[in-house]
C-alpha atoms as a PDB file:
ATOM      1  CA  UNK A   1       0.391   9.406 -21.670  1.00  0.00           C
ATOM      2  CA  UNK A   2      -2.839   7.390 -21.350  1.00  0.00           C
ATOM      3  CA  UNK A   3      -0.497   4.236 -22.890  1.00  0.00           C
ATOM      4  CA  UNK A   4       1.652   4.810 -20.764  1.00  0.00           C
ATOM      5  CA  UNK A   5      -0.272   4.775 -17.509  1.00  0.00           C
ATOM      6  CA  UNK A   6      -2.168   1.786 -18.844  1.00  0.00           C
ATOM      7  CA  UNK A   7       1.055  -0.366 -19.148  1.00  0.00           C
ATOM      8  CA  UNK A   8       2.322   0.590 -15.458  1.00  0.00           C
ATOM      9  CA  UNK A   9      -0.804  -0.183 -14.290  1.00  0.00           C
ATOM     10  CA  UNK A  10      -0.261  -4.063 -16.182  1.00  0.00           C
ATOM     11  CA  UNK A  11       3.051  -4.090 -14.057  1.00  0.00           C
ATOM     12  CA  UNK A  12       2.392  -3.891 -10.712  1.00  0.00           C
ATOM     13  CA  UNK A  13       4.488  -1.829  -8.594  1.00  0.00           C
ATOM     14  CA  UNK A  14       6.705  -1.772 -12.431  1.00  0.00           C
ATOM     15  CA  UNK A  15       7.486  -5.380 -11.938  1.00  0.00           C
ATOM     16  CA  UNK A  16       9.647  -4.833  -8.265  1.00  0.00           C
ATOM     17  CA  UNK A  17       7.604  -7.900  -7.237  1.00  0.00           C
ATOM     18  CA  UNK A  18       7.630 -10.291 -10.402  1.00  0.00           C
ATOM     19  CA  UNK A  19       4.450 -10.294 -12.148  1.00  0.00           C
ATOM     20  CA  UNK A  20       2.668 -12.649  -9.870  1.00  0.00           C
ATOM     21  CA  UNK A  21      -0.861 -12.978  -8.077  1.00  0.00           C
ATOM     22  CA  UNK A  22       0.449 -11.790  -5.191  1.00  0.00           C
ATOM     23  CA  UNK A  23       1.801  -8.280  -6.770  1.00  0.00           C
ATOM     24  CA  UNK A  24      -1.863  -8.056  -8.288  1.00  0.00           C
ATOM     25  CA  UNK A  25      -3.536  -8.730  -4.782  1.00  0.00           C
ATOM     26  CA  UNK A  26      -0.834  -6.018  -3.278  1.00  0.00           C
ATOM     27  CA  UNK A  27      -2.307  -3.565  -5.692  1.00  0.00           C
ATOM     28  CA  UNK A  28      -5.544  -4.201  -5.028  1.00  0.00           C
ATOM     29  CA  UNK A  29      -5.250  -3.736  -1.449  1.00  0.00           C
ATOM     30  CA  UNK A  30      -3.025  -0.418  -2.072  1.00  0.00           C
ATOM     31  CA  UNK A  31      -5.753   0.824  -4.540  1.00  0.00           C
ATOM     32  CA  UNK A  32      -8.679   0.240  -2.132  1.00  0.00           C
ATOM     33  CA  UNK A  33      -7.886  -0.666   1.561  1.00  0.00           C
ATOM     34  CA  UNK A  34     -11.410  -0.320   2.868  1.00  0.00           C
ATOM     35  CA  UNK A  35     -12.740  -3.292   0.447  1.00  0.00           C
ATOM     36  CA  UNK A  36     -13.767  -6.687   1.640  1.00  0.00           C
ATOM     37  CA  UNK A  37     -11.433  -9.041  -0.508  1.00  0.00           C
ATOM     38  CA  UNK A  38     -12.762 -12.559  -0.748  1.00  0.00           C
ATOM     39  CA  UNK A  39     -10.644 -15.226  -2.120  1.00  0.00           C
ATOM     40  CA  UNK A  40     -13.510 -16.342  -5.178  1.00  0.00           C
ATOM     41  CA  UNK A  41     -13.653 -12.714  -6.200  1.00  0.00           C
ATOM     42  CA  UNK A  42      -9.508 -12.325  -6.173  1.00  0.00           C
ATOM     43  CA  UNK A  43      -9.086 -15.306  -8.052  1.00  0.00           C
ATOM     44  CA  UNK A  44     -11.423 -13.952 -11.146  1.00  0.00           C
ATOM     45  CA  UNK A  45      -9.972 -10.338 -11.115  1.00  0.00           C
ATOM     46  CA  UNK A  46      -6.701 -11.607 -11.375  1.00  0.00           C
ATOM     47  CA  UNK A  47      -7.346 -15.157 -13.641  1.00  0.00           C
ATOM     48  CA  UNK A  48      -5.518 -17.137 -11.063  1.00  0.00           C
ATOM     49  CA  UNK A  49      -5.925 -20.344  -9.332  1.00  0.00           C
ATOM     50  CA  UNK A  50      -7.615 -20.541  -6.404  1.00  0.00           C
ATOM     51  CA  UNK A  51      -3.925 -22.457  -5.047  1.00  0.00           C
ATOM     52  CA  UNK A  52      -1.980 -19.514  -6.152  1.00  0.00           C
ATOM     53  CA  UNK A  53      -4.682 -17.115  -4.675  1.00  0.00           C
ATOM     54  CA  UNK A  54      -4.550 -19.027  -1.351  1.00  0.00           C
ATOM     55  CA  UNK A  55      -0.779 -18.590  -0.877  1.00  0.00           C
ATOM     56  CA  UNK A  56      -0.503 -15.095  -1.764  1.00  0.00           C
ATOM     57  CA  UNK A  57      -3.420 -14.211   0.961  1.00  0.00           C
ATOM     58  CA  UNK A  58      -1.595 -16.234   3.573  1.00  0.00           C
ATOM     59  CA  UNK A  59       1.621 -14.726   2.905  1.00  0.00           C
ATOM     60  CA  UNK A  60      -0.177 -11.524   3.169  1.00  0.00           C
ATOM     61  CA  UNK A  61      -1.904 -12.148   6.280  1.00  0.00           C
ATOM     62  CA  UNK A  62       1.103 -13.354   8.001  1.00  0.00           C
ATOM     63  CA  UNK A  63       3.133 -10.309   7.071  1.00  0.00           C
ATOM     64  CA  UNK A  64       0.239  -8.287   8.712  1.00  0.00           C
ATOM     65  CA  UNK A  65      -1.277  -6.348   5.126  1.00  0.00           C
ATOM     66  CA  UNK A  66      -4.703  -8.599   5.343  1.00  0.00           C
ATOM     67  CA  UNK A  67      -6.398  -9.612   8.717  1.00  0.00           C
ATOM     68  CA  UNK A  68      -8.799 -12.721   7.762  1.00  0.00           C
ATOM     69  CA  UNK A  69     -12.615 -12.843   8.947  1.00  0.00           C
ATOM     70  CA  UNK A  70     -13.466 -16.361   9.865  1.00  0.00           C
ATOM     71  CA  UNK A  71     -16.871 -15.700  10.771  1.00  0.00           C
ATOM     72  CA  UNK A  72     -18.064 -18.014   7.599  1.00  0.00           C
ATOM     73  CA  UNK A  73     -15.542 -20.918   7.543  1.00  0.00           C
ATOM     74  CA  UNK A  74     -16.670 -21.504   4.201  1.00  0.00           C
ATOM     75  CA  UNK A  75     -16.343 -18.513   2.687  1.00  0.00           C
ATOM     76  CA  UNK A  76     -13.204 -16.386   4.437  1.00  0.00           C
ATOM     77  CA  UNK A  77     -13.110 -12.574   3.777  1.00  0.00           C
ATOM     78  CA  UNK A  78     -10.141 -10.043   4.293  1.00  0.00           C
ATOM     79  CA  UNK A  79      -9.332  -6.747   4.392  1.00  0.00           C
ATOM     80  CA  UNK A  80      -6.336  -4.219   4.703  1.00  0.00           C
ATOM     81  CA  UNK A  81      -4.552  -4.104   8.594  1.00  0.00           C
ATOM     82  CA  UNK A  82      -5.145  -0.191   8.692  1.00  0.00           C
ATOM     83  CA  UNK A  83      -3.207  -0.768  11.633  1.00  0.00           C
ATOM     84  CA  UNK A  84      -0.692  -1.591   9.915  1.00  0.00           C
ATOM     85  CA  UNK A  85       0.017   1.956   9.013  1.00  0.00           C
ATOM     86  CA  UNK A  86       3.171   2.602   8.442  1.00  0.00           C
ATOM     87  CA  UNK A  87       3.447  -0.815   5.965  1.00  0.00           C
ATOM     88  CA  UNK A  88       0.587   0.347   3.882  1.00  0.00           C
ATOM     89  CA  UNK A  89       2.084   3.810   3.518  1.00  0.00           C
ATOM     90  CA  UNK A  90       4.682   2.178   2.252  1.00  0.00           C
ATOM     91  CA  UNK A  91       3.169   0.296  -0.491  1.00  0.00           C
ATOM     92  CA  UNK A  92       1.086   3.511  -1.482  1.00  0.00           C
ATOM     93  CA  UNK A  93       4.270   5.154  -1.746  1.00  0.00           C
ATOM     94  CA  UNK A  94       5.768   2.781  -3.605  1.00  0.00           C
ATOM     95  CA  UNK A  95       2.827   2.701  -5.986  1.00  0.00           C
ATOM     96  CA  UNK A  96       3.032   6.257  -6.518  1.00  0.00           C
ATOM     97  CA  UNK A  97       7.013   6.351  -7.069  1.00  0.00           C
ATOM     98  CA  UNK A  98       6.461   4.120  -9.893  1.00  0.00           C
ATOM     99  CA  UNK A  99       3.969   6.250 -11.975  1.00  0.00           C
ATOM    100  CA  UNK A 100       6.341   9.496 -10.895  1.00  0.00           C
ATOM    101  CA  UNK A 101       9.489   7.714 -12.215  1.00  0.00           C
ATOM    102  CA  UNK A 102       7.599   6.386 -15.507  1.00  0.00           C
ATOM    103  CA  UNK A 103       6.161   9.724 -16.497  1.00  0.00           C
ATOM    104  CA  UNK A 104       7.553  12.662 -14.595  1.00  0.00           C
ATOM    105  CA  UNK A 105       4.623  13.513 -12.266  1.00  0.00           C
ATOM    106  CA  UNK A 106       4.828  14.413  -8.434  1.00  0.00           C
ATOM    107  CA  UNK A 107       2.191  12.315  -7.494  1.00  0.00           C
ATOM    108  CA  UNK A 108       4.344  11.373  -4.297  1.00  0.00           C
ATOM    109  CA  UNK A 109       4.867  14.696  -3.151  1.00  0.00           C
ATOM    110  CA  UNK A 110       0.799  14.970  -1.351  1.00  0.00           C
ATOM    111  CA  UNK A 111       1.096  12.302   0.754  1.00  0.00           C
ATOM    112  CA  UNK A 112       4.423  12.760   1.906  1.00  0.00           C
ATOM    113  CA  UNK A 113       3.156  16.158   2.746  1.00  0.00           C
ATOM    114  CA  UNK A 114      -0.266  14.673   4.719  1.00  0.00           C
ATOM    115  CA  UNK A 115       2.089  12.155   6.032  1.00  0.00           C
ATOM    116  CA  UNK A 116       4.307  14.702   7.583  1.00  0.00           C
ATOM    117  CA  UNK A 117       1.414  17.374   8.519  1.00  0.00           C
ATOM    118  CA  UNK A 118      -0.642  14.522  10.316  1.00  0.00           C
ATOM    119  CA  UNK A 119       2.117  12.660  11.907  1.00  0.00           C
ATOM    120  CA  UNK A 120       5.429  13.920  12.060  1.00  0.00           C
ATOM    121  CA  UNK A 121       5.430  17.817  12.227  1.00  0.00           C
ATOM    122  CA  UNK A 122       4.733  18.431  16.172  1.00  0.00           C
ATOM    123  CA  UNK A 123       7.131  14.952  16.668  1.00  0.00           C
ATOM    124  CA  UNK A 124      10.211  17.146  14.520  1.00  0.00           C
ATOM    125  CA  UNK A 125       9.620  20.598  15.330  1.00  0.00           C
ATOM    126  CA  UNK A 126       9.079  19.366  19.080  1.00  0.00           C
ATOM    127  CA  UNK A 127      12.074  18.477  18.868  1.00  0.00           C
ATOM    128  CA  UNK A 128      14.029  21.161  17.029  1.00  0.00           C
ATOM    129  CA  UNK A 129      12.561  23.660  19.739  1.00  0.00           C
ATOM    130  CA  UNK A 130      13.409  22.051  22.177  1.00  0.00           C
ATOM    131  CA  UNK A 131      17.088  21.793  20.865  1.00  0.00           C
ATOM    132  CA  UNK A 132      17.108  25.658  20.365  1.00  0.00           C
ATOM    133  CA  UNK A 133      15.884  26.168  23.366  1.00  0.00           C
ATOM    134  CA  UNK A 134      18.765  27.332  25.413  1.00  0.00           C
ATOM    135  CA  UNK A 135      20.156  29.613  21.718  1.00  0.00           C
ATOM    136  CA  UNK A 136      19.310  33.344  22.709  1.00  0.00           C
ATOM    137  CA  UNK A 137      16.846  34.956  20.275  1.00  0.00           C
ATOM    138  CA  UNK A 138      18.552  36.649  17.125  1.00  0.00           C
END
């Protein structure tokens, strides 16, 4: 099982995105949205160029995963939009679908649960009382 693990975890999100630096950085920021990412650090995690590094932060930043810190010119730092809340589910989702699919485990199943507890129950069951509402009581 450890094997197994160990080669999902080579293929990023099981290879839905190519096998490219940007996949890696995705998983990085999926794995640990509260880090500070700098672009010198990405590049020697993931043995890329600092080119190919460049690109796959812009494209992230653009799409509105990374929000870029300026404050040193020089040396640019990002970090996960946790705004971007729904997108980053997403990803985490995705992440976890993989590793259920590969092996057989539910590891989905929690935070679909928290996801629905923290943000969609009163939403739904607002909404299904209030569609019951006029139904007599059995």
């Amino acid at each position: 099982m450890a094997e197994e693990i160990e080669e999902i975890d080579m293929q990023h999100f099981a290879g839905l995105f190519g096998d490219s630096h940007l996949s890696w950085i995705i998983a990085q920021i999926v794995a640990d949205p509260f880090q500070v990412y700098r672009p010198k650090d990405l590049e020697e995690l993931a043995e890329a160029s600092a080119l190919s590094t460049r690109k796959a932060l812009r494209i992230l930043t653009r799409l509105g995963l990374l929000i870029r810190n300026d404050t040193d010119r020089q040396h640019p730092s990002y970090k996960a939009n946790l705004d971007s809340k729904k997108k980053h589910l997403a990803l985490t989702l995705l992440s976890y679908s993989v590793v259920d699919d590969s092996i057989g485990t539910d590891c989905m199943d929690d935070p679909i649960a928290e996801y629905y507890d923290s943000d969609l129950r009163d939403r739904y069951e607002s909404v299904e009382r209030g569609l019951h509402a006029d139904r007599p009581a059995p």
